[in-house]
PDB file of N, CA and C in Angstrom:
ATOM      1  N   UNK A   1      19.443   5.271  -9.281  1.00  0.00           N
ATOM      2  CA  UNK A   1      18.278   4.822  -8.527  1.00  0.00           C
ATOM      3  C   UNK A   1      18.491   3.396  -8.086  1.00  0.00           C
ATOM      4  N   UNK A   2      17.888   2.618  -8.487  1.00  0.00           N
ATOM      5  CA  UNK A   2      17.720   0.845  -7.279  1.00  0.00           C
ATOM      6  C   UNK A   2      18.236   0.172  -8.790  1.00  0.00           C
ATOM      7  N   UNK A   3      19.003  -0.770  -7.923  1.00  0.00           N
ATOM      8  CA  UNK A   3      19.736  -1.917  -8.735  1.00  0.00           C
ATOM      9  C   UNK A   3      18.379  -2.936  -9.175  1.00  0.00           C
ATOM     10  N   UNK A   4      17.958  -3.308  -8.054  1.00  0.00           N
ATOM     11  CA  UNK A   4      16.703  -4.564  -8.626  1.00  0.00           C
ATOM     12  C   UNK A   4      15.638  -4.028  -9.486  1.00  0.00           C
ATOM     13  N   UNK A   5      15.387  -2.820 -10.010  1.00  0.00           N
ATOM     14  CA  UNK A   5      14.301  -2.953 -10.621  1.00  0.00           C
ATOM     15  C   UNK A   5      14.933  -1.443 -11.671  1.00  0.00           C
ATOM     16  N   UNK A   6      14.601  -2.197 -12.711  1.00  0.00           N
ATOM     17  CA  UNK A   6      14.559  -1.144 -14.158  1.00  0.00           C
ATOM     18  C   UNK A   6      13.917   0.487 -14.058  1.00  0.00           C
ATOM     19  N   UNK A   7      14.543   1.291 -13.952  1.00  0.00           N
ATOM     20  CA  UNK A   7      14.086   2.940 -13.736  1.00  0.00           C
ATOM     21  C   UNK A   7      12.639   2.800 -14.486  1.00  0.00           C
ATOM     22  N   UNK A   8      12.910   2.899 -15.639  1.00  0.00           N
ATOM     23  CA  UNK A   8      12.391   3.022 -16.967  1.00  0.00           C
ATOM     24  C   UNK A   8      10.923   2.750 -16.140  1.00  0.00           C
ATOM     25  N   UNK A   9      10.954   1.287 -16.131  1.00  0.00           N
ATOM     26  CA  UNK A   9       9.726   0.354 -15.633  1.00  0.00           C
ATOM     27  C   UNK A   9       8.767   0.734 -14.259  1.00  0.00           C
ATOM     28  N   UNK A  10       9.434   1.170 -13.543  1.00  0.00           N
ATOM     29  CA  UNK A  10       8.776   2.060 -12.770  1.00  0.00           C
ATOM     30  C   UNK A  10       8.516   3.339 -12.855  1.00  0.00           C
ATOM     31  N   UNK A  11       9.670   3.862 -13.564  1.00  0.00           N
ATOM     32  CA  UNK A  11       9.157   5.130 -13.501  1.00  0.00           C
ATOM     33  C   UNK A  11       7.982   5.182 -14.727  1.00  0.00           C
ATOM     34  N   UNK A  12       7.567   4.185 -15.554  1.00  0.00           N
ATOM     35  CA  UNK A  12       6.311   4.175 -16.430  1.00  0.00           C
ATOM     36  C   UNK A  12       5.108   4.024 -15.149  1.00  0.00           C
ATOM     37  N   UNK A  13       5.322   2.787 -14.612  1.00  0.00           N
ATOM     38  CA  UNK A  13       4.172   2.599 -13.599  1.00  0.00           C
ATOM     39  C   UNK A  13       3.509   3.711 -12.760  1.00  0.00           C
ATOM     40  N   UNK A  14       4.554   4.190 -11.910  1.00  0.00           N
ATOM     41  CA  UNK A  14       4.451   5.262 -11.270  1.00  0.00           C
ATOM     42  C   UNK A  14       3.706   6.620 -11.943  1.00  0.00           C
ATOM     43  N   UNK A  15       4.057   6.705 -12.953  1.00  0.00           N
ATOM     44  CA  UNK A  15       4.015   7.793 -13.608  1.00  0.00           C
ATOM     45  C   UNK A  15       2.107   7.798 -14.015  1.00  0.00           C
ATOM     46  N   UNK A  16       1.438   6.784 -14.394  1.00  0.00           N
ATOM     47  CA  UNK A  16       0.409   6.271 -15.340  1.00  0.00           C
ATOM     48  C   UNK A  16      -0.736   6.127 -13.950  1.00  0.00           C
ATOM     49  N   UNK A  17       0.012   5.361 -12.690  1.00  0.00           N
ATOM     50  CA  UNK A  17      -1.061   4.967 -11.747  1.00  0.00           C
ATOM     51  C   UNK A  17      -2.024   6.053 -10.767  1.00  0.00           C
ATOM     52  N   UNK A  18      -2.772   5.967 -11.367  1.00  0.00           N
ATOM     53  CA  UNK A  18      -3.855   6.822 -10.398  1.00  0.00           C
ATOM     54  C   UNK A  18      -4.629   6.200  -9.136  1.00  0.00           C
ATOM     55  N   UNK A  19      -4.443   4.859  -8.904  1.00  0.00           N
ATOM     56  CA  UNK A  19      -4.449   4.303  -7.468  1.00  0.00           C
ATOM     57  C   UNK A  19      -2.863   3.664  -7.508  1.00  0.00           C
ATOM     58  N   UNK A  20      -2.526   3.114  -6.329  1.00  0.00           N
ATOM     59  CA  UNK A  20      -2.181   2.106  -5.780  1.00  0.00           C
ATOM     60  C   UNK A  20      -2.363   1.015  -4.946  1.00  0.00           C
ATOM     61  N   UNK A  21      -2.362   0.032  -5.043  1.00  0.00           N
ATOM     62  CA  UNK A  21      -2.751  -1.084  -4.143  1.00  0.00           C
ATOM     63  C   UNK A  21      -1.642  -1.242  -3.197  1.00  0.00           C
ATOM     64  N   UNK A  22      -1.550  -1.004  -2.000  1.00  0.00           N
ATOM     65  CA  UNK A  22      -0.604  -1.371  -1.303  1.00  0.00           C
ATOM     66  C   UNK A  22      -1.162  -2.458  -0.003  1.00  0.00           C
ATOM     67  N   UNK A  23      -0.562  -3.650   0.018  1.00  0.00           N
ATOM     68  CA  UNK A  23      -0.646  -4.738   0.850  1.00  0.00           C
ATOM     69  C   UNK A  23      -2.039  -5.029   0.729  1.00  0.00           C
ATOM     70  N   UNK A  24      -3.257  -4.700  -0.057  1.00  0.00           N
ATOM     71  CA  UNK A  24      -4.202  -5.290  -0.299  1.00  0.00           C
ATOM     72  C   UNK A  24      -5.331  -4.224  -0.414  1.00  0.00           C
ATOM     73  N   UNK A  25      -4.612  -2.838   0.089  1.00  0.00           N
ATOM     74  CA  UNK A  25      -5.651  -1.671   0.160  1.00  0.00           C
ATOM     75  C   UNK A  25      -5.493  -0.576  -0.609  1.00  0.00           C
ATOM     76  N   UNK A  26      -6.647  -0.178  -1.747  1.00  0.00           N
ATOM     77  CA  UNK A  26      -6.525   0.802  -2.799  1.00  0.00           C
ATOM     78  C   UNK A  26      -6.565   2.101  -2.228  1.00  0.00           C
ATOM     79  N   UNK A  27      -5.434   3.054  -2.628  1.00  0.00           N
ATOM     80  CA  UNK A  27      -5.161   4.108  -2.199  1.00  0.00           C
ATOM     81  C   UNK A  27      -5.131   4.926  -3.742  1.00  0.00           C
ATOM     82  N   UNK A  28      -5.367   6.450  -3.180  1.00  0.00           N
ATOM     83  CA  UNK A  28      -5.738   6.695  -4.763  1.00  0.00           C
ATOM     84  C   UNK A  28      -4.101   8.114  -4.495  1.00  0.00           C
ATOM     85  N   UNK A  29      -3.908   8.146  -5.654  1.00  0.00           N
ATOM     86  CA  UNK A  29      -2.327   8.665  -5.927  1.00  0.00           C
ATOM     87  C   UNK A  29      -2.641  10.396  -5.562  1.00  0.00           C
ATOM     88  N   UNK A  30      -1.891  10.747  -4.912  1.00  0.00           N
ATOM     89  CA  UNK A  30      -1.992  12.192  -4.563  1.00  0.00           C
ATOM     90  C   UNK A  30      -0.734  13.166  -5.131  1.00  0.00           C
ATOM     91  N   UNK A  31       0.240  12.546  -4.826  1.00  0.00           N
ATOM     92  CA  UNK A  31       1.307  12.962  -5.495  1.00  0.00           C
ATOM     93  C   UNK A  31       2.629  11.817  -6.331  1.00  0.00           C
ATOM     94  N   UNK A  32       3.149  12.557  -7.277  1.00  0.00           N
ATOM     95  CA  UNK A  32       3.914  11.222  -7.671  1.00  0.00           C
ATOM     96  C   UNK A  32       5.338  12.706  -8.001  1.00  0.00           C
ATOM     97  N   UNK A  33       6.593  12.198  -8.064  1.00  0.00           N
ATOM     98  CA  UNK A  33       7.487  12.308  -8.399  1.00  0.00           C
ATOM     99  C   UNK A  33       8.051  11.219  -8.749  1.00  0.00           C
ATOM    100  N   UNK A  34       8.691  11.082 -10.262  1.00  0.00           N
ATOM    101  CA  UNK A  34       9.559  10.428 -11.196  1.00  0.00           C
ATOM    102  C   UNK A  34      11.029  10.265 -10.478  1.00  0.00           C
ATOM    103  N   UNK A  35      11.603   8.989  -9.450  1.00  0.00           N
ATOM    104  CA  UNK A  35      12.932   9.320  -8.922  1.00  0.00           C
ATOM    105  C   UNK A  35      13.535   9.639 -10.512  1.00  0.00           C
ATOM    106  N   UNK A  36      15.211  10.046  -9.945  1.00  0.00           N
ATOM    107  CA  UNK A  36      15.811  10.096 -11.173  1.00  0.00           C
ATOM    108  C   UNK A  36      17.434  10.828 -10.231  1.00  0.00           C
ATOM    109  N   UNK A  37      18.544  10.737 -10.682  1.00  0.00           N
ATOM    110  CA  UNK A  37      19.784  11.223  -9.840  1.00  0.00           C
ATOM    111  C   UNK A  37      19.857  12.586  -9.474  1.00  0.00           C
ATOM    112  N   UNK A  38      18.860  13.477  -9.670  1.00  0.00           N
ATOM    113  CA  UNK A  38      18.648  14.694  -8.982  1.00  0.00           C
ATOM    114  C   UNK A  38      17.485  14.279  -7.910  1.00  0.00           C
ATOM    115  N   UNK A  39      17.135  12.792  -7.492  1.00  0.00           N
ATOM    116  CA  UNK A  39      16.539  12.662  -6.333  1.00  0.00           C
ATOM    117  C   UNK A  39      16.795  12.956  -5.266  1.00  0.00           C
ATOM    118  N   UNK A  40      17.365  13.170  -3.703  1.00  0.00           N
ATOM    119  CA  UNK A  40      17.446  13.177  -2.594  1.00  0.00           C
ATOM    120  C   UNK A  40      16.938  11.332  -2.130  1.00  0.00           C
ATOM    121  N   UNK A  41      17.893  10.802  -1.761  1.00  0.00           N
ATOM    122  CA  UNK A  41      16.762   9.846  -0.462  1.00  0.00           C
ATOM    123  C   UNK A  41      16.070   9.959   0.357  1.00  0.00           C
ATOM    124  N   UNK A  42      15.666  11.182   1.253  1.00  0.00           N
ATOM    125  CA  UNK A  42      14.729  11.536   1.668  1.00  0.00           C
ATOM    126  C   UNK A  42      13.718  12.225   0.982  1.00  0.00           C
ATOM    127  N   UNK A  43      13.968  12.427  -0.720  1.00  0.00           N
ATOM    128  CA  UNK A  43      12.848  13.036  -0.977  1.00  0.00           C
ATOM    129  C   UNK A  43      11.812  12.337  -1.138  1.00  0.00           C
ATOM    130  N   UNK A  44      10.099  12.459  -0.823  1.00  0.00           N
ATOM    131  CA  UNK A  44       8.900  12.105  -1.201  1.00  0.00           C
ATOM    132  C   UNK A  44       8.905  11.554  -2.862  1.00  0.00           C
ATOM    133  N   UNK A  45       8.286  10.627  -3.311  1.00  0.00           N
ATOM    134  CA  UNK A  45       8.329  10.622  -4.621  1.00  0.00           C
ATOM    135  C   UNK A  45       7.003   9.828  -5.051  1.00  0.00           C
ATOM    136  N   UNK A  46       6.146   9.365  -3.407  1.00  0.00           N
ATOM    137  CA  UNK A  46       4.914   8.657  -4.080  1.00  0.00           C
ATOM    138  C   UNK A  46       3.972   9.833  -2.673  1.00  0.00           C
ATOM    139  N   UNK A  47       2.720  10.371  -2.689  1.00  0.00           N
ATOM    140  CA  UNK A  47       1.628  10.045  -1.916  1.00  0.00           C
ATOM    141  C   UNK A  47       0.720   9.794  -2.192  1.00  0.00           C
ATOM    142  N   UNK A  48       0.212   8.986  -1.219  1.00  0.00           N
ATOM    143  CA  UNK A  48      -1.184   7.943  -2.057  1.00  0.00           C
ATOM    144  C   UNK A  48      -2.404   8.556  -0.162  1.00  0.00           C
ATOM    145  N   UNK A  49      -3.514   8.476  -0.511  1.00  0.00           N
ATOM    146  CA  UNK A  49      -4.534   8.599   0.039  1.00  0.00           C
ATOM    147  C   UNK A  49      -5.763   7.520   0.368  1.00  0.00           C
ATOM    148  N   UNK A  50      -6.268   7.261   1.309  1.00  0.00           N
ATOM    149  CA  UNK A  50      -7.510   6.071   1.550  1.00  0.00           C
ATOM    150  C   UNK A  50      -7.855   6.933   2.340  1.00  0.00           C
ATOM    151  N   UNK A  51      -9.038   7.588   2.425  1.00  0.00           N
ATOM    152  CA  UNK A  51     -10.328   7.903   2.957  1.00  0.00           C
ATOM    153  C   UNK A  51      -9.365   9.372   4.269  1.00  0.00           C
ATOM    154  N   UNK A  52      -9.141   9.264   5.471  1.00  0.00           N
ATOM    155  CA  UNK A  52      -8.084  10.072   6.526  1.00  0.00           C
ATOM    156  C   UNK A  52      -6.882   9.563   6.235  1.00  0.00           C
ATOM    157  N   UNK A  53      -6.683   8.510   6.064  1.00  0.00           N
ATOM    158  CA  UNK A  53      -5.354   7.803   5.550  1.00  0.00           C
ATOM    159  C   UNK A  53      -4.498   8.257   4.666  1.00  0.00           C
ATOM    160  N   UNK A  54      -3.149   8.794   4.660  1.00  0.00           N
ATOM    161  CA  UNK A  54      -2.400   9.000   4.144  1.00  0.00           C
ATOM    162  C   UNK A  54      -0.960   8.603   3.976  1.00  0.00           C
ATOM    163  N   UNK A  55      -0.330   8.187   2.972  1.00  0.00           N
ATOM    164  CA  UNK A  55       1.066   7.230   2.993  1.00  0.00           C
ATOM    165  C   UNK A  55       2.186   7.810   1.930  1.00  0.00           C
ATOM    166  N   UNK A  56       2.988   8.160   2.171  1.00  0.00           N
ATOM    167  CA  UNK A  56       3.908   8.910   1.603  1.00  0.00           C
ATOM    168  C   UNK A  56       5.665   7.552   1.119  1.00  0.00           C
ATOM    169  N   UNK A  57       6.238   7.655   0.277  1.00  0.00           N
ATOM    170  CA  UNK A  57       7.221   6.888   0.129  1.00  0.00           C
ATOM    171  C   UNK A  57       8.384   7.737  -0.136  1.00  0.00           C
ATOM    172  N   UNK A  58       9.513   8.160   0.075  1.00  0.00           N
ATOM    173  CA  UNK A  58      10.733   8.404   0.216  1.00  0.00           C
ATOM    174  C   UNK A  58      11.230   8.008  -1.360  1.00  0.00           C
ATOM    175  N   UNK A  59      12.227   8.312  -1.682  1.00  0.00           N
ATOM    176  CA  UNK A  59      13.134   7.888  -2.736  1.00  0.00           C
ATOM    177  C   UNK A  59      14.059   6.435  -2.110  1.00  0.00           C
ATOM    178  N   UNK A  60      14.616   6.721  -1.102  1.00  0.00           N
ATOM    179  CA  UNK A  60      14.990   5.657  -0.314  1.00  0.00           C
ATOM    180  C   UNK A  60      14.391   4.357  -0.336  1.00  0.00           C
ATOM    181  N   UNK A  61      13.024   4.664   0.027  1.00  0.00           N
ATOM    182  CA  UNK A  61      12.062   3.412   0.343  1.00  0.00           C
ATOM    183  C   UNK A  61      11.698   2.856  -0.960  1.00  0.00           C
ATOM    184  N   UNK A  62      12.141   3.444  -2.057  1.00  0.00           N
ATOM    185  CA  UNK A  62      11.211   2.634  -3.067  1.00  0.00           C
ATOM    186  C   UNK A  62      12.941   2.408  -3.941  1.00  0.00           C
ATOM    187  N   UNK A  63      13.818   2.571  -3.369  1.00  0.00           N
ATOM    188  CA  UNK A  63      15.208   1.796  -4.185  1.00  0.00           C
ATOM    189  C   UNK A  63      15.308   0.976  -4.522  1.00  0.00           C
ATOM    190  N   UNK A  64      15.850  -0.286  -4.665  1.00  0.00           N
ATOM    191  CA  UNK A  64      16.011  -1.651  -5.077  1.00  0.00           C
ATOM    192  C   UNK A  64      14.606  -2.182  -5.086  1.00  0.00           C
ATOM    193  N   UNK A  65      13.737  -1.460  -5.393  1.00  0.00           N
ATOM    194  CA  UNK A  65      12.299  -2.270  -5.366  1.00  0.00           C
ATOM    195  C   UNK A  65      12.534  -3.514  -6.640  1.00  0.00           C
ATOM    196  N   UNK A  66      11.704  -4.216  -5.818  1.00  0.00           N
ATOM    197  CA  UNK A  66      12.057  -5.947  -7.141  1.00  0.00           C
ATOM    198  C   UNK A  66      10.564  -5.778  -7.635  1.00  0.00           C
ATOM    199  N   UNK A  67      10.720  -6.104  -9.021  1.00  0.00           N
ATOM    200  CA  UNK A  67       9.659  -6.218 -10.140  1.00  0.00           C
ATOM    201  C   UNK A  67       9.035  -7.321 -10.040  1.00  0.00           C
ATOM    202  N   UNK A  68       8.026  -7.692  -9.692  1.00  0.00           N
ATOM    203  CA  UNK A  68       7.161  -8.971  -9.586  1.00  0.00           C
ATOM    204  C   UNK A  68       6.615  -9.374 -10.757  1.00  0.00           C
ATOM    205  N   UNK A  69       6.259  -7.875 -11.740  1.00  0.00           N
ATOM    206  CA  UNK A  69       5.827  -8.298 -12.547  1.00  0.00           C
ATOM    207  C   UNK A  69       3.852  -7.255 -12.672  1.00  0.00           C
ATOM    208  N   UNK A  70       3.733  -7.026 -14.187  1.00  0.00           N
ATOM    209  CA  UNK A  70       2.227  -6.173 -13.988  1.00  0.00           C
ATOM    210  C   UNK A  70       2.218  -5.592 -13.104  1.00  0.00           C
ATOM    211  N   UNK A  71       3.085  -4.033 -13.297  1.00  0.00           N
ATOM    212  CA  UNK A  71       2.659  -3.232 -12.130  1.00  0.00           C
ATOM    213  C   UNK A  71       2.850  -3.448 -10.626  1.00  0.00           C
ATOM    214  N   UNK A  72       3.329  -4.300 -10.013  1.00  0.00           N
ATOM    215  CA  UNK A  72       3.698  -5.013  -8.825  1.00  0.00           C
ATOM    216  C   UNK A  72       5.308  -4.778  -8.583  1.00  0.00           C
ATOM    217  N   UNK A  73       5.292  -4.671  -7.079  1.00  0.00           N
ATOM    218  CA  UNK A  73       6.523  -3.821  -6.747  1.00  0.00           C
ATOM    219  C   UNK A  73       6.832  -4.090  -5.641  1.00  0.00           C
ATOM    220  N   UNK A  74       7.823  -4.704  -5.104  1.00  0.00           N
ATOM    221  CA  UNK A  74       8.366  -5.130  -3.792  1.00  0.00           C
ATOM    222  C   UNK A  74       9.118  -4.801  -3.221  1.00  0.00           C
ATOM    223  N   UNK A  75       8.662  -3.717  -1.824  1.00  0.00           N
ATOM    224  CA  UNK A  75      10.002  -2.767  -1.335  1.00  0.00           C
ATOM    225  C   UNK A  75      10.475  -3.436  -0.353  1.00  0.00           C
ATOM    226  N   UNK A  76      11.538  -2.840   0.017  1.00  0.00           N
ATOM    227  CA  UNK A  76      12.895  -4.130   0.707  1.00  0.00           C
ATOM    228  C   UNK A  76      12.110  -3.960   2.715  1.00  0.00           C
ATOM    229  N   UNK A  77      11.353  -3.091   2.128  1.00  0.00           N
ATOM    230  CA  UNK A  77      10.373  -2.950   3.579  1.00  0.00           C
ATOM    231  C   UNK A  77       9.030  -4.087   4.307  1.00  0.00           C
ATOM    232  N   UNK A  78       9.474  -4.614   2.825  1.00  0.00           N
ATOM    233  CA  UNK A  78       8.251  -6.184   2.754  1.00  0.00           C
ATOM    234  C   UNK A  78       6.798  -5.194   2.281  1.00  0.00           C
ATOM    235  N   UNK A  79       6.749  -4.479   1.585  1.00  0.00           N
ATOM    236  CA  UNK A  79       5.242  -3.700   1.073  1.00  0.00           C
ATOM    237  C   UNK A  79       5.334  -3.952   0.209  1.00  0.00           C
ATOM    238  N   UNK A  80       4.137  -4.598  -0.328  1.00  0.00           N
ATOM    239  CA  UNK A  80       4.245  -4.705  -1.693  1.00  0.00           C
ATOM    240  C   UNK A  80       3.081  -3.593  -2.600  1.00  0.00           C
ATOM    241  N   UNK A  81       3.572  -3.293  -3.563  1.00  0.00           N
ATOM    242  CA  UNK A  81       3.022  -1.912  -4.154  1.00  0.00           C
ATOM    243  C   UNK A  81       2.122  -2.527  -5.290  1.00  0.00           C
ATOM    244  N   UNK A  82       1.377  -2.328  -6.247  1.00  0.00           N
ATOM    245  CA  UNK A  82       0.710  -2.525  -7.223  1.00  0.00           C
ATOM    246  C   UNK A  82      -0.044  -1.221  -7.838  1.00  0.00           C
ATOM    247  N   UNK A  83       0.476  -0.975  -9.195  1.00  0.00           N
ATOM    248  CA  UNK A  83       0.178   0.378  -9.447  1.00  0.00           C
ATOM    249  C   UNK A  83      -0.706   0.622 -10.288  1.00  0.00           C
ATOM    250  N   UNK A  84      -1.844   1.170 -10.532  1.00  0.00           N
ATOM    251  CA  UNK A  84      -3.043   1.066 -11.171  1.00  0.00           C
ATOM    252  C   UNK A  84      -3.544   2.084 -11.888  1.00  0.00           C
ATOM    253  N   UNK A  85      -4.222   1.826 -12.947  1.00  0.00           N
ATOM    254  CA  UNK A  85      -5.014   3.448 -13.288  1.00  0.00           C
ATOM    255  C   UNK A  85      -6.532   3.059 -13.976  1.00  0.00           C
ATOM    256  N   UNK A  86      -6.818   3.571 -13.953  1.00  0.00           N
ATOM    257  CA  UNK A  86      -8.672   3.097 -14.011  1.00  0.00           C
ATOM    258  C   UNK A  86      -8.372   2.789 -15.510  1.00  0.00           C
ATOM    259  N   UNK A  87      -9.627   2.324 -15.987  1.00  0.00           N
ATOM    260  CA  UNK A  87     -10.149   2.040 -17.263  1.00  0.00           C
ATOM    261  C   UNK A  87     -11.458   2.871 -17.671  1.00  0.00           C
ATOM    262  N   UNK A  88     -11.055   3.502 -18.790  1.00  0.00           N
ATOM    263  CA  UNK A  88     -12.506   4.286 -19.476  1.00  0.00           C
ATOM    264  C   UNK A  88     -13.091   3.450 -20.244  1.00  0.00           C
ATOM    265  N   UNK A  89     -14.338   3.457 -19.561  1.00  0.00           N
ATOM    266  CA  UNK A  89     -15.612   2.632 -20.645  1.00  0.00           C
ATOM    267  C   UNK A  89     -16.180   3.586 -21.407  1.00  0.00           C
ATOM    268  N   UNK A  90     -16.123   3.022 -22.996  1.00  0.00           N
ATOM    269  CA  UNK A  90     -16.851   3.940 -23.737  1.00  0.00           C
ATOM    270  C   UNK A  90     -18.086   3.419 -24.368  1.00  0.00           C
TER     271      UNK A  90
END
């Protein structure tokens, strides 16, 4: 998978986030696939949803993503990702 950023570490994020924040706008997770070396680069591995809005990410597009740090994710596309999952109040 991507040299700049730890599998492991994303593929936790990814895996856990039920929105995403991308460039400032919460999108809520529709589909997720875990990359991993039975990926494809063209395969899909994020879709996220806002209201008609729909945004899909490639295996490709999310390669060398750089770790910013808390869930935050910087694709070489200049998007920056932030991966989220609600909090239960009890």
């Amino acid at each position: 998978m991507a040299t700049g950023v730890n599998l492991g570490s994303l593929a936790s994020a990814m895996d856990n986030a039920e929105f995403v924040l991308i460039d400032g706008v919460v999108f809520e997770t529709e589909y997720t696939r875990i990359p991993d070396e039975r990926t494809a680069a063209d395969d899909v591995v994020l879709e996220v949803k806002h209201g008609d809005t729909e945004v899909t990410f490639t295996r490709e597009e999310m390669d060398d993503a750089e770790h910013l740090g808390e869930g935050v994710y910087l694709l070489k596309s200049g998007a920056q990702l932030r991966f989220l999952s609600s909090a239960t109040i009890h």
